[in-house]
Protein backbone atom coordinates (compact mmCIF):
# COMPACT_ATOMS: atom_id res chain seq x y z
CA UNK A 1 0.00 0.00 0.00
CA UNK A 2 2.97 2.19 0.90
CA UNK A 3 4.05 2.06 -2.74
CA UNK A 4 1.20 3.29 -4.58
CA UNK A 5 1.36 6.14 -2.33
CA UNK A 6 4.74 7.67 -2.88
CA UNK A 7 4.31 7.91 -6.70
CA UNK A 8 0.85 10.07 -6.27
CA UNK A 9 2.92 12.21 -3.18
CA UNK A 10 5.65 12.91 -5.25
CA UNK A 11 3.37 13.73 -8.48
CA UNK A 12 1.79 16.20 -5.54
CA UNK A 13 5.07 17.68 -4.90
CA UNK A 14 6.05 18.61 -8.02
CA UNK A 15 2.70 20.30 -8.51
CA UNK A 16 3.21 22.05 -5.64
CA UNK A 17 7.16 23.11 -6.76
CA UNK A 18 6.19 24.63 -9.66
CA UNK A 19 3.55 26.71 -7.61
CA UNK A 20 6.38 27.99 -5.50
CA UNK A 21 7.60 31.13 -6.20
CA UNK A 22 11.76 31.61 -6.06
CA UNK A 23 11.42 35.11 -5.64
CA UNK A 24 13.43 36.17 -2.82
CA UNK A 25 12.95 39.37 -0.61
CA UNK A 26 15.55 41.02 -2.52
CA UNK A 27 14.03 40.85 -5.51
CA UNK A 28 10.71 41.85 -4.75
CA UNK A 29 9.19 44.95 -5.83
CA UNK A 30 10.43 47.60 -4.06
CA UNK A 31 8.19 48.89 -0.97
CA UNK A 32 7.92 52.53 0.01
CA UNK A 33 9.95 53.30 3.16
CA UNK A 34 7.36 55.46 4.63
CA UNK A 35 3.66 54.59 5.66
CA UNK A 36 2.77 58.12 3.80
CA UNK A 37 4.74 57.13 0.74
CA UNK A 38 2.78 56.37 -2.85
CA UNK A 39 0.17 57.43 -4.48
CA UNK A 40 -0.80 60.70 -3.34
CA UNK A 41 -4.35 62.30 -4.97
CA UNK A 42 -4.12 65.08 -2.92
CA UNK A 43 -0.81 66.36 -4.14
CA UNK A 44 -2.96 67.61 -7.69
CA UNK A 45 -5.26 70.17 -6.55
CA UNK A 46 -4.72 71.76 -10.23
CA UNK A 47 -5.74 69.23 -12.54
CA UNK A 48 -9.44 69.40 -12.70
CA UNK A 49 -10.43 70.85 -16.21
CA UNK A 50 -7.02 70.77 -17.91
CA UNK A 51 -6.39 68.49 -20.86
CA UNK A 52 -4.96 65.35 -20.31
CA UNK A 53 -1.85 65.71 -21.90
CA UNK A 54 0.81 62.96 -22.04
CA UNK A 55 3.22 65.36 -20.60
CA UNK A 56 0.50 66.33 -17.95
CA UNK A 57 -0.13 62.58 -17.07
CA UNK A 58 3.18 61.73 -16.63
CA UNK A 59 3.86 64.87 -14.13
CA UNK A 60 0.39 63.96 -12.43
CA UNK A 61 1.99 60.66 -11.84
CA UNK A 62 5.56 61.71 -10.69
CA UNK A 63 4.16 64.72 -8.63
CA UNK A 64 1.66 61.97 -6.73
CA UNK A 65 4.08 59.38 -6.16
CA UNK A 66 1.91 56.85 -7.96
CA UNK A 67 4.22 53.91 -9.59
CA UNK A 68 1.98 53.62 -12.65
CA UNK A 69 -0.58 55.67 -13.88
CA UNK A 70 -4.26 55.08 -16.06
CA UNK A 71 -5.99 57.31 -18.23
CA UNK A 72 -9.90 56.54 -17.88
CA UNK A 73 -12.67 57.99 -20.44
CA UNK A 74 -16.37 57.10 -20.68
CA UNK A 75 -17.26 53.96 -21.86
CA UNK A 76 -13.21 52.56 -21.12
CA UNK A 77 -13.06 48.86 -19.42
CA UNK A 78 -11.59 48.84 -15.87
CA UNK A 79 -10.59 46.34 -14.15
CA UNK A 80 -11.64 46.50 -10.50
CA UNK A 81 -8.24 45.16 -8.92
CA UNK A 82 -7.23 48.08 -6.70
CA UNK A 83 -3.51 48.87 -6.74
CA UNK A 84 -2.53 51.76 -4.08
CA UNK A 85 0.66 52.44 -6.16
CA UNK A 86 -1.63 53.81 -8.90
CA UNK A 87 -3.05 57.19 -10.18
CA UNK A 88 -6.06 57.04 -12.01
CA UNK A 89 -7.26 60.01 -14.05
CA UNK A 90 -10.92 60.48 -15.31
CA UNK A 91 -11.30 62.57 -18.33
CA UNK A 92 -14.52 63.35 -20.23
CA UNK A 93 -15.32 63.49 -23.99
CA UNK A 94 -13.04 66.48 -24.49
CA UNK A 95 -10.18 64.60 -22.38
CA UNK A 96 -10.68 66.94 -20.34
CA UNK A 97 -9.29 65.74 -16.78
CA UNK A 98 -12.53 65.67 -14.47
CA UNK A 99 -11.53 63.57 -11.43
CA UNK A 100 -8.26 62.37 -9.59
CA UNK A 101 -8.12 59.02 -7.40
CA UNK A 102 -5.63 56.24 -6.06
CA UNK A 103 -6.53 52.81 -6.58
């Protein structure tokens, strides 16, 4: 009875390896060093009404600490994953910028 076993454990194992991840600390993403650190909505009281640029964007997403950055307008598909590290910018018809948010 033993016998039969080991093959199916080991056949579990290796499922279960390649599962693993070999990331080590290290090489994880980095992590801001402060609590306060990241995206930062606040930081933009400006932005409301003013195209949304590429240029603008990009100095949206540097000036709120945000790691990445989307552009949203009507009708886009969003995915509802929320991701603290990100600035999200609603713009209108016009691409006109009409709301700022983390997320």
């Amino acid at each position: 009875m033993l016998c039969k076993q080991i093959p199916s454990s080991l056949a579990l194992l290796a499922v279960l390896a390649g599962c693993s991840s070999l990331e080590t600390p290290e090489a994880a993403a980095p992590q801001p060093a402060e609590p306060h650190a990241g995206c930062q909505a606040e930081a933009l009281p400006g932005l409301l009404g003013e195209p949304a640029t590429a240029e603008r964007v990009e100095l949206a997403r540097q000036q709120s600490g945000a790691r990445s950055v989307r552009v949203l307008a009507p009708g886009d598909a969003v995915t509802l994953d929320y991701d603290s590290q990100r600035l999200n910018i609603d713009i209108d018809e016009a691409e006109l910028i009409q709301r700022v948010s983390c997320g």
